[in-house]
C-alpha atoms as a PDB file:
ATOM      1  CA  UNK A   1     -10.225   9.844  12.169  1.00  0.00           C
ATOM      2  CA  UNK A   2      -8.481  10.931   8.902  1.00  0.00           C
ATOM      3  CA  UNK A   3      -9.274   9.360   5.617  1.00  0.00           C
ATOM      4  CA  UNK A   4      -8.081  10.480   2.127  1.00  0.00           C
ATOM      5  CA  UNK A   5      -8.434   7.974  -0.801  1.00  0.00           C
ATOM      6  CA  UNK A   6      -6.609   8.044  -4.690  1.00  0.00           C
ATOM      7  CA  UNK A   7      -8.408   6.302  -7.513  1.00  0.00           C
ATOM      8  CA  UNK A   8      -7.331   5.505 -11.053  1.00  0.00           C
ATOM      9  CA  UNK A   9      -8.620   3.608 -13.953  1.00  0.00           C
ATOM     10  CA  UNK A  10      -6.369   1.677 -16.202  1.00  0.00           C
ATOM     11  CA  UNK A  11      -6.676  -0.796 -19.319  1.00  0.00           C
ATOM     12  CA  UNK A  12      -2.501  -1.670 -18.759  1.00  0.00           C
ATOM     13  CA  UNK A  13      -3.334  -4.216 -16.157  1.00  0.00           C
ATOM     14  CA  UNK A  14      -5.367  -6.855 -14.474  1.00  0.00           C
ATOM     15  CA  UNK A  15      -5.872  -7.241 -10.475  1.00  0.00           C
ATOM     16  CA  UNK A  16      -3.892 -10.794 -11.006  1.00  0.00           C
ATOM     17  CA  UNK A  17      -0.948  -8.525 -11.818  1.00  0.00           C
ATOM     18  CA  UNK A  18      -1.323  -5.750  -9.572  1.00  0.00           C
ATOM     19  CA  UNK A  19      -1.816  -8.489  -6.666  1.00  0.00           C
ATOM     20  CA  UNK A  20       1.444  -9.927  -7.969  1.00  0.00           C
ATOM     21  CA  UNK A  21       3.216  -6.596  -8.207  1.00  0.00           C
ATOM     22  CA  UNK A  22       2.290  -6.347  -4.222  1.00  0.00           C
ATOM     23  CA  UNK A  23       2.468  -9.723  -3.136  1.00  0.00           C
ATOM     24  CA  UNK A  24       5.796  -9.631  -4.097  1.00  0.00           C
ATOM     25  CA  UNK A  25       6.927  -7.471  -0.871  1.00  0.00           C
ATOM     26  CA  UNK A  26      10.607  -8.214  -0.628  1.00  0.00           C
ATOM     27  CA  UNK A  27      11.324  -6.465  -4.609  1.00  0.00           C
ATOM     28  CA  UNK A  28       9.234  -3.463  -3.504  1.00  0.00           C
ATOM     29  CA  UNK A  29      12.157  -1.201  -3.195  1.00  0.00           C
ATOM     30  CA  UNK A  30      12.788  -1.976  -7.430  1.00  0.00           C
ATOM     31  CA  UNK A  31       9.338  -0.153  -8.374  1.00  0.00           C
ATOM     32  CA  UNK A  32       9.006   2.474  -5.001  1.00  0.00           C
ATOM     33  CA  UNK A  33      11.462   4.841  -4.730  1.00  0.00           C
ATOM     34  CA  UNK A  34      10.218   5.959  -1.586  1.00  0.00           C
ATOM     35  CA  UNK A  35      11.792   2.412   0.686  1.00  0.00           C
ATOM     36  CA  UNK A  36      15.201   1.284   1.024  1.00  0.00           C
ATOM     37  CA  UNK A  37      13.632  -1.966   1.429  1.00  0.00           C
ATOM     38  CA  UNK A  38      10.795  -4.067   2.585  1.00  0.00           C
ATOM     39  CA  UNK A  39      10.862  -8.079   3.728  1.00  0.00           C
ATOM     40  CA  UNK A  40       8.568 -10.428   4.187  1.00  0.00           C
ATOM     41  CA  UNK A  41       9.069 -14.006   4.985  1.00  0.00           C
ATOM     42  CA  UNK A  42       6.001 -16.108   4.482  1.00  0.00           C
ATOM     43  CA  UNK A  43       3.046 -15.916   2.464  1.00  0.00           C
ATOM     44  CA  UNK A  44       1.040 -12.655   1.634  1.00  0.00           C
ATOM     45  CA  UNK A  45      -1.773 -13.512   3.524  1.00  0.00           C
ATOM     46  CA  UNK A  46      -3.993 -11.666   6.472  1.00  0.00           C
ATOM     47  CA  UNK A  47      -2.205 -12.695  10.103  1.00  0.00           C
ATOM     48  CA  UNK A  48       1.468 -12.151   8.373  1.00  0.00           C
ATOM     49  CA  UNK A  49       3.451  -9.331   8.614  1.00  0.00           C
ATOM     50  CA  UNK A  50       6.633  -7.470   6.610  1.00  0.00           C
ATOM     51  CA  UNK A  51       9.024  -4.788   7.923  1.00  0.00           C
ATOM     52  CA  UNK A  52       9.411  -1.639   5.526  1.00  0.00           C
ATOM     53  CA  UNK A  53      12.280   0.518   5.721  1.00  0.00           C
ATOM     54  CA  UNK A  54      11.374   4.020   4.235  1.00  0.00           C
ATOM     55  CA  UNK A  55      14.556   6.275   3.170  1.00  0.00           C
ATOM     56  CA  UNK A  56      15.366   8.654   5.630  1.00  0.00           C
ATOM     57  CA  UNK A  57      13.199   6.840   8.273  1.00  0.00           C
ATOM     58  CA  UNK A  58      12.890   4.486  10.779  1.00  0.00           C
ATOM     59  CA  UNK A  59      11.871   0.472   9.929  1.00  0.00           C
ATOM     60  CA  UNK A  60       8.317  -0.328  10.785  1.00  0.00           C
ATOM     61  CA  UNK A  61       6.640  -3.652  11.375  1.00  0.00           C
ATOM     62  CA  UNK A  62       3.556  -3.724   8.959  1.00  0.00           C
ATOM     63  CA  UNK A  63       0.733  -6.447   9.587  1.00  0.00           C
ATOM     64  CA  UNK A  64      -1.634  -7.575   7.016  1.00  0.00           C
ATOM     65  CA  UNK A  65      -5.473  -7.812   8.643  1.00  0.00           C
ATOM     66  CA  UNK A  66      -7.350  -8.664   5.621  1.00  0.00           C
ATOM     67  CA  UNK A  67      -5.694 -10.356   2.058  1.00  0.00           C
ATOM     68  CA  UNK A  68      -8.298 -11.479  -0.733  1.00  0.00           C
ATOM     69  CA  UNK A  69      -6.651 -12.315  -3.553  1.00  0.00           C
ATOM     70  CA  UNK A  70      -6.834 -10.371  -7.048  1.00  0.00           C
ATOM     71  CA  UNK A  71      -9.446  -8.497  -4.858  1.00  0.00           C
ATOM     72  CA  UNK A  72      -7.811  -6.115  -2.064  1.00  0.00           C
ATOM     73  CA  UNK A  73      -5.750  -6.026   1.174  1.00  0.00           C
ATOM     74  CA  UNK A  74      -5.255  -4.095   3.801  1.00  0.00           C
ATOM     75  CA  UNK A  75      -2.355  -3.474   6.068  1.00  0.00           C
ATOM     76  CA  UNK A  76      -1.880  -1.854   9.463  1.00  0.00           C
ATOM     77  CA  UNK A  77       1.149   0.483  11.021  1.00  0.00           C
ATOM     78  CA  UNK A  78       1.035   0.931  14.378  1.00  0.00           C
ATOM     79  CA  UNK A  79       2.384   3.946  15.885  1.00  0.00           C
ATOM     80  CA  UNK A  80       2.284   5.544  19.623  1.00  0.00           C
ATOM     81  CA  UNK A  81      -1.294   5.942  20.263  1.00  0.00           C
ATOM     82  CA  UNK A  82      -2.357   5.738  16.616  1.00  0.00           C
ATOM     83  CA  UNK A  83      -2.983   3.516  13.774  1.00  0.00           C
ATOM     84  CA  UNK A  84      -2.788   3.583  10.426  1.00  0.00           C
ATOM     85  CA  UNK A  85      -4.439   1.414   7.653  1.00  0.00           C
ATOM     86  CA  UNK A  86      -3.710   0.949   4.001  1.00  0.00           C
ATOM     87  CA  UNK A  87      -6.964  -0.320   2.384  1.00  0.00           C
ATOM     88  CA  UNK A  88      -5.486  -1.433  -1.518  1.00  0.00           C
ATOM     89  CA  UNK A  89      -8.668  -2.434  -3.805  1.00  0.00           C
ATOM     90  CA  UNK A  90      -8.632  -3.441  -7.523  1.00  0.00           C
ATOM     91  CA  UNK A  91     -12.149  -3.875  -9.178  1.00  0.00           C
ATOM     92  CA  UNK A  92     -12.528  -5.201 -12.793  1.00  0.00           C
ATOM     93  CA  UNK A  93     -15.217  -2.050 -14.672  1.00  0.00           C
ATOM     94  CA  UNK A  94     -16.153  -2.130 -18.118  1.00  0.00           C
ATOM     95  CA  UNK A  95     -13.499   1.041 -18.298  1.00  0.00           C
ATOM     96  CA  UNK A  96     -10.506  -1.310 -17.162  1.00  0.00           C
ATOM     97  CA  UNK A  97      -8.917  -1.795 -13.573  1.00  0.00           C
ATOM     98  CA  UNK A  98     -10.042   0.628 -10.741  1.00  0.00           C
ATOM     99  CA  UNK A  99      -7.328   0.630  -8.324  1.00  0.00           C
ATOM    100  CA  UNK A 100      -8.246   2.494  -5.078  1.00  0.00           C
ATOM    101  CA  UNK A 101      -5.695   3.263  -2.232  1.00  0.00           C
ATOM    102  CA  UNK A 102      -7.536   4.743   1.024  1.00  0.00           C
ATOM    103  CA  UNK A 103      -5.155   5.715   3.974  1.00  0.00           C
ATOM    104  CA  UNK A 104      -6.596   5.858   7.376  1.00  0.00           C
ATOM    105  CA  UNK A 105      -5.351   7.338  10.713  1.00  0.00           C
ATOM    106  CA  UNK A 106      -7.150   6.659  13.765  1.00  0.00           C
ATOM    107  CA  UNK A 107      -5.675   7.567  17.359  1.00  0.00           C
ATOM    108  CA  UNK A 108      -5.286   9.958  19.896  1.00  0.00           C
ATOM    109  CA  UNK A 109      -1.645  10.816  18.078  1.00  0.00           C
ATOM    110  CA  UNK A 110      -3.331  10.639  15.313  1.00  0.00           C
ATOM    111  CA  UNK A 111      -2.372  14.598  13.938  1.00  0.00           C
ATOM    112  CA  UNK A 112       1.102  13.994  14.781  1.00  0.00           C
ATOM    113  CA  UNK A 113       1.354  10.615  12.102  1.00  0.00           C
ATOM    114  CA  UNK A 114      -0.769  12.230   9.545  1.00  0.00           C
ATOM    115  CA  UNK A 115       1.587  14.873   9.195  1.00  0.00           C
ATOM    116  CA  UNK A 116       5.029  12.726  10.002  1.00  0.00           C
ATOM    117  CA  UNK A 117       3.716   9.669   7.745  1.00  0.00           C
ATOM    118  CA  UNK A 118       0.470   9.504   6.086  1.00  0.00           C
ATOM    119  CA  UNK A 119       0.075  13.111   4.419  1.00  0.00           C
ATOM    120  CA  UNK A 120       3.517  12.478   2.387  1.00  0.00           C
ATOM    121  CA  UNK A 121       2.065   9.014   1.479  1.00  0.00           C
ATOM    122  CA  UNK A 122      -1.303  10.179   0.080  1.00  0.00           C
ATOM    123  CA  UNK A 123       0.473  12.842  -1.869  1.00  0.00           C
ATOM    124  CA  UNK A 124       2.584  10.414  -3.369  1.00  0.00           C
ATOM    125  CA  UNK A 125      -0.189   8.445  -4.363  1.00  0.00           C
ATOM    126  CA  UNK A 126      -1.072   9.664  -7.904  1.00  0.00           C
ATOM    127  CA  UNK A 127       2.471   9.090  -9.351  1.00  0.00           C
ATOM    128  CA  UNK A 128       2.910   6.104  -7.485  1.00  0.00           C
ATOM    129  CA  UNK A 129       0.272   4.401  -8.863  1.00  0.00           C
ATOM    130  CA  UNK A 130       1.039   5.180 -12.157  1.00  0.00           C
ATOM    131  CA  UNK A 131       4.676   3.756 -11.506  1.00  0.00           C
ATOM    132  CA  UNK A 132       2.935   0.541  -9.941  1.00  0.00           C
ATOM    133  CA  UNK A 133       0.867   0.349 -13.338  1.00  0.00           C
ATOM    134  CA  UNK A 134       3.804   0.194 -15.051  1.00  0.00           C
ATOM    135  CA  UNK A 135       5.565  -2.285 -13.235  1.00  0.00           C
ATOM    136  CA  UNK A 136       2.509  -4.737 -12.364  1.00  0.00           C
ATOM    137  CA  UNK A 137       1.954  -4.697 -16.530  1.00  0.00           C
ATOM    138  CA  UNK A 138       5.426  -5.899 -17.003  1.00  0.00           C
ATOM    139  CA  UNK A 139       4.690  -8.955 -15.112  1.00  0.00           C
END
């Protein structure tokens, strides 16, 4: 199993807008320059899923296994003999929002989707965040 996590601390936003920001699937492609774009029909809610195109790759059926509101979510890509998890978690401190994304690759494949996938989203991480900051306190 691989895990590698990104944490930041903000006073721009609350986890009512950064649950917004993400609930808000089908306009991900205006703030993530990484997707061509991502759809969702439904509610944002654990049992649905949305299907993300990323530029230069191939669409992807996401699921959502766990969605508490304002609090965190958690979505799941699954690949040829591996999975991959998105754990998204926003907790209110004294020092303002910490917003924690924690990637997880689990598999027998699971070397080959780190380094296809999951390594080039965990380096994005810190200046995606930021840009989801700045978005989610527009809202």
């Amino acid at each position: 199993m691989w895990t590698k996590s990104h944490t930041i601390i903000t006073k721009d936003v609350t986890a009512e807008q950064m649950w917004q920001l993400f609930a808000n699937v089908n306009n991900w492609h205006t703030w993530d320059e990484g997707i061509e774009y991502a759809t969702m029909e439904g509610k944002f809610e654990k049992g649905n899923h949305f299907i993300l195109k990323p530029k230069g790759g191939p669409k992807v059926k996401i699921e959502l296994i766990e969605a508490i509101a304002n609090k965190r979510f958690t979505d799941l890509t699954r690949f040829p003999l591996a999975r991959m998890y998105g754990n998204h978690l926003f907790k209110p401190t004294p020092e303002g929002l910490e917003i924690t994304t924690t990637m997880t690759v689990k598999g027998p494949l699971s070397f080959l989707w780190i380094k296809l996938v999951a390594a080039g989203i965990v380096n994005a991480l810190p200046t995606e965040m930021i840009t989801q900051v700045k978005t989610a306190a527009q809202l």
